[in-house]
C-alpha atoms as a PDB file:
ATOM      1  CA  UNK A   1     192.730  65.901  83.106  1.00  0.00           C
ATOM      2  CA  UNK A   2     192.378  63.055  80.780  1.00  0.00           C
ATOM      3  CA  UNK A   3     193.373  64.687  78.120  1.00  0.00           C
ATOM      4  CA  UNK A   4     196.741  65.538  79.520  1.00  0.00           C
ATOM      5  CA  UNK A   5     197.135  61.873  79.802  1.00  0.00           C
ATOM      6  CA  UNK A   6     196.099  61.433  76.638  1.00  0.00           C
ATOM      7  CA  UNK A   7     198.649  63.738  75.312  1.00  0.00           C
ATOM      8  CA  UNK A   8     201.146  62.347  77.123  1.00  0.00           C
ATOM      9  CA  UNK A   9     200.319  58.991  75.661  1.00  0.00           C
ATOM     10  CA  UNK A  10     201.113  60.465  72.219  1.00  0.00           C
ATOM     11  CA  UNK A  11     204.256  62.277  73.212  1.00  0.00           C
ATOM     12  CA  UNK A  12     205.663  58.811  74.549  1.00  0.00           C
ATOM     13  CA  UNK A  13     205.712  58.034  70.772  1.00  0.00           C
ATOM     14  CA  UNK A  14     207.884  60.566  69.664  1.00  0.00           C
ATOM     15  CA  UNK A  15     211.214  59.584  70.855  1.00  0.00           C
ATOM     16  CA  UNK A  16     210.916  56.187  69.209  1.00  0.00           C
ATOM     17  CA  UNK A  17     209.913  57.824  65.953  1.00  0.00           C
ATOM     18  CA  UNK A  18     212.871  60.378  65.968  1.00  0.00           C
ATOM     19  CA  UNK A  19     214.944  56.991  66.283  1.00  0.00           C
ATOM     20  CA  UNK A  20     212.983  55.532  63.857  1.00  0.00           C
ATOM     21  CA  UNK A  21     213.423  58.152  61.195  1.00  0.00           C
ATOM     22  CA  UNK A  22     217.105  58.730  61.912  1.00  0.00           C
ATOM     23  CA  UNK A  23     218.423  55.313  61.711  1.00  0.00           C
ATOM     24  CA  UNK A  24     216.380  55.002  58.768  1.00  0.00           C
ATOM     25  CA  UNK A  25     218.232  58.459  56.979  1.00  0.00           C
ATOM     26  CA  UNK A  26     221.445  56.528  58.261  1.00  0.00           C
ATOM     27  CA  UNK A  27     222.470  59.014  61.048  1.00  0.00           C
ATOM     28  CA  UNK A  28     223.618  58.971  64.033  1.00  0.00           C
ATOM     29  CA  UNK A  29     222.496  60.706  67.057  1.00  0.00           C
ATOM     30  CA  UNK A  30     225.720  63.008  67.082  1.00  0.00           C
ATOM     31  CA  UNK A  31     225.305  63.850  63.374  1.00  0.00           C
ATOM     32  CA  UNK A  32     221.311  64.736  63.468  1.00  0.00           C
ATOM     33  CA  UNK A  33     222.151  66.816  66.893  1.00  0.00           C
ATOM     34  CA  UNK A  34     224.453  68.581  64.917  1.00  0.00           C
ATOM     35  CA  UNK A  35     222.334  69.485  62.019  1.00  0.00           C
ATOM     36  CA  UNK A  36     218.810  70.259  64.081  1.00  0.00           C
ATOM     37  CA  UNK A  37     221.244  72.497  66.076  1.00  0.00           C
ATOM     38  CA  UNK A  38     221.364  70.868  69.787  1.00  0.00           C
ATOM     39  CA  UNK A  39     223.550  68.719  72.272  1.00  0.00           C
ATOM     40  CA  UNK A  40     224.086  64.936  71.510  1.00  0.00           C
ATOM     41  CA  UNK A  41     222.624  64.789  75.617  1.00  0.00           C
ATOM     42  CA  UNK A  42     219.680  66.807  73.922  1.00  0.00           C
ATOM     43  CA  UNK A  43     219.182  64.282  70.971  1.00  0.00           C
ATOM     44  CA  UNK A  44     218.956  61.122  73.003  1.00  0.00           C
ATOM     45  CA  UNK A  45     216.595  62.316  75.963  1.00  0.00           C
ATOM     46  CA  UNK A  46     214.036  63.060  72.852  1.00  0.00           C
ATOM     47  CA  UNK A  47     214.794  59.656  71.406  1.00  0.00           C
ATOM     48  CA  UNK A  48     214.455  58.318  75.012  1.00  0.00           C
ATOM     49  CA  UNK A  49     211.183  60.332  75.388  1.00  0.00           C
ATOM     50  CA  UNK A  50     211.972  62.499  78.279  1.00  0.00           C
ATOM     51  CA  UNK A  51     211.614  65.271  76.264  1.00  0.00           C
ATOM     52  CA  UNK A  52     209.267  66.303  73.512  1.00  0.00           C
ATOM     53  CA  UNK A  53     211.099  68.729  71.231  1.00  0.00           C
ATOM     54  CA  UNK A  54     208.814  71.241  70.351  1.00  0.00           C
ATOM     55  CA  UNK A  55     211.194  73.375  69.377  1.00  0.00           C
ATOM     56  CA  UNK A  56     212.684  71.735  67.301  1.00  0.00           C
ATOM     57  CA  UNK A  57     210.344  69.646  65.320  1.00  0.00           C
ATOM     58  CA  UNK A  58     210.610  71.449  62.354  1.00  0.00           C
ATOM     59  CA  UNK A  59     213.709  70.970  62.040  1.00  0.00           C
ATOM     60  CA  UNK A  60     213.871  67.376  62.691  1.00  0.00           C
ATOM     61  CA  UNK A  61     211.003  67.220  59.722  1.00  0.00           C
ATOM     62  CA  UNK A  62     213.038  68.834  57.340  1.00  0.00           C
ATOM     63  CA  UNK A  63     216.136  66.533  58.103  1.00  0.00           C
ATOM     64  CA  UNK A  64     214.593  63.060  58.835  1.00  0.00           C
ATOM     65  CA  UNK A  65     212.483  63.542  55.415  1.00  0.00           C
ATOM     66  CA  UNK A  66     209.003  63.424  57.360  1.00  0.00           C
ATOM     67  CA  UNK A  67     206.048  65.854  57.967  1.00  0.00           C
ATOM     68  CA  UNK A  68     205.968  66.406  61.730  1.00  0.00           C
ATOM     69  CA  UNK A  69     202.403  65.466  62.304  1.00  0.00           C
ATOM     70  CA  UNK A  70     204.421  62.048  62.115  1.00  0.00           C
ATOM     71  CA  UNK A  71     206.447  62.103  64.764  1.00  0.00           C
ATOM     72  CA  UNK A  72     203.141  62.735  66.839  1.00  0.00           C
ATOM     73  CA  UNK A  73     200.700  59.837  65.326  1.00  0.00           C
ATOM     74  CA  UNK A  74     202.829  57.915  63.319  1.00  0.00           C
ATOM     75  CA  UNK A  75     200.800  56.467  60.345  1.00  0.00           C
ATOM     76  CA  UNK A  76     201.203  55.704  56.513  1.00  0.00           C
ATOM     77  CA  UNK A  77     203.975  57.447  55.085  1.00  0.00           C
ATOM     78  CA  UNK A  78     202.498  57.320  51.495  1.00  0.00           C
ATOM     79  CA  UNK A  79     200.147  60.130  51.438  1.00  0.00           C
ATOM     80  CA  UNK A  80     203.182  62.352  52.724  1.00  0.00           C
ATOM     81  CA  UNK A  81     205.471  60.695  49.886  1.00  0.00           C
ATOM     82  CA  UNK A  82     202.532  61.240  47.245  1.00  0.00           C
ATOM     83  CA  UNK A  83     201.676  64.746  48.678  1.00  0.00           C
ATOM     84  CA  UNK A  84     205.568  65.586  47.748  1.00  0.00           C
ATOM     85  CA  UNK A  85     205.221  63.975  44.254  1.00  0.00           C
ATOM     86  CA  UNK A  86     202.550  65.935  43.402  1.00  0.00           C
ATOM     87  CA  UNK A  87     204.512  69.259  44.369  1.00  0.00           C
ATOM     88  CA  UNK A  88     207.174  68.149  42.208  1.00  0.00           C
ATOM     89  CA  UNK A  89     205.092  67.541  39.312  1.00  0.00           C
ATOM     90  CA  UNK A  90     203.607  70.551  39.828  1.00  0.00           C
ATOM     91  CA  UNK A  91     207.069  72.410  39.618  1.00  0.00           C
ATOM     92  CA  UNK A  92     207.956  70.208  36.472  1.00  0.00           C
ATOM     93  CA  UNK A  93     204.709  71.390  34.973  1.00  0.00           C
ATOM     94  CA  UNK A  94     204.901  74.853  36.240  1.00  0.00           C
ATOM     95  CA  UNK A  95     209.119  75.010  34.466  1.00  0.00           C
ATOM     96  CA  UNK A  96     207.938  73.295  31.272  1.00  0.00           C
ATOM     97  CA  UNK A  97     205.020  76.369  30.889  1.00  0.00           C
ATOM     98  CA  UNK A  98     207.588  78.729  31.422  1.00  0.00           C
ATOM     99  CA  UNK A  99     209.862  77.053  28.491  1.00  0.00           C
ATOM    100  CA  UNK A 100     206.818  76.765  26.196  1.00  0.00           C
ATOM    101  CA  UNK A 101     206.422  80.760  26.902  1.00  0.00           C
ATOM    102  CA  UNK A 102     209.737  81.417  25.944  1.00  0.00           C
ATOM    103  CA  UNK A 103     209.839  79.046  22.744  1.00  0.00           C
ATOM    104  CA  UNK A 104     206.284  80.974  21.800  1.00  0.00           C
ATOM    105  CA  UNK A 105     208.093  84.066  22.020  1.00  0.00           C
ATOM    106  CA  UNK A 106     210.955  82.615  19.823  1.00  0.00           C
ATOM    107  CA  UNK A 107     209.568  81.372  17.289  1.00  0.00           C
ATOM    108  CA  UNK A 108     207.021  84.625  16.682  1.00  0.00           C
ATOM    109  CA  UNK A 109     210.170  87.095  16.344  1.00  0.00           C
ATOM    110  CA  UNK A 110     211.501  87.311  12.849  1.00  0.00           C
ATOM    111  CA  UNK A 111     214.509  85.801  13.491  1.00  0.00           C
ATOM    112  CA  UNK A 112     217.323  88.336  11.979  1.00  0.00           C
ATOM    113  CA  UNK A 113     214.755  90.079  10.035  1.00  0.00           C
ATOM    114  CA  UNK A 114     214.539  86.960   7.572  1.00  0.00           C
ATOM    115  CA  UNK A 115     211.059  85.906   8.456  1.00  0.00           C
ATOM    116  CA  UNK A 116     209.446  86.295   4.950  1.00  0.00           C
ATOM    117  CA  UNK A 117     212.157  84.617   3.234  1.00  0.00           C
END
């Protein structure tokens, strides 16, 4: 039993952070309803926290630029923001390999059959 109540201690949280987010993204409740898929009715009972949207959390991650472990126990956004800059390097890294591989190749093909000139 107590942990029900704690659970519902951390689900009271979650409508204020879906506000928090979306007024932060500069969007209103019609326009994030609209891209997570639901009613505008929908959208503010979850920012009202009469609803958890379960369902729909992933979405509301992907739009509101947040990981959705947020929207359950808030925190410090900066290991999510550094977690996503070291993805991107790693793509950046992973594109410039790929570039070096084809320059390799490149430059060790005679290039019109001139390479001993």
């Amino acid at each position: 039993m107590a942990r029900g109540g704690a659970d519902r201690e951390i689900y009271r949280e979650v409508g204020p952070r879906i506000r928090q987010a979306r007024l932060e993204k500069g969007l209103t409740q019609r326009e994030l309803a609209f891209l997570v898929g639901v009613s505008e009715r929908s959208m503010q009972m979850y920012e009202a926290g009469q609803i958890v949207p379960f369902k729909y959390m992933e979405r509301l991650a992907r739009f509101l630029d947040r990981p959705t472990h947020w929207f359950y126990h808030g925190g410090d956004l900066s290991d999510s923001l550094l977690e996503r800059q070291i993805l991107d390097l790693r793509r950046d890294v992973d594109e410039l390999r790929s570039e070096v591989e084809i320059l390799r190749g490149k430059l060790s093909d005679p290039v019109g059959g001139h390479a001993g000139c």
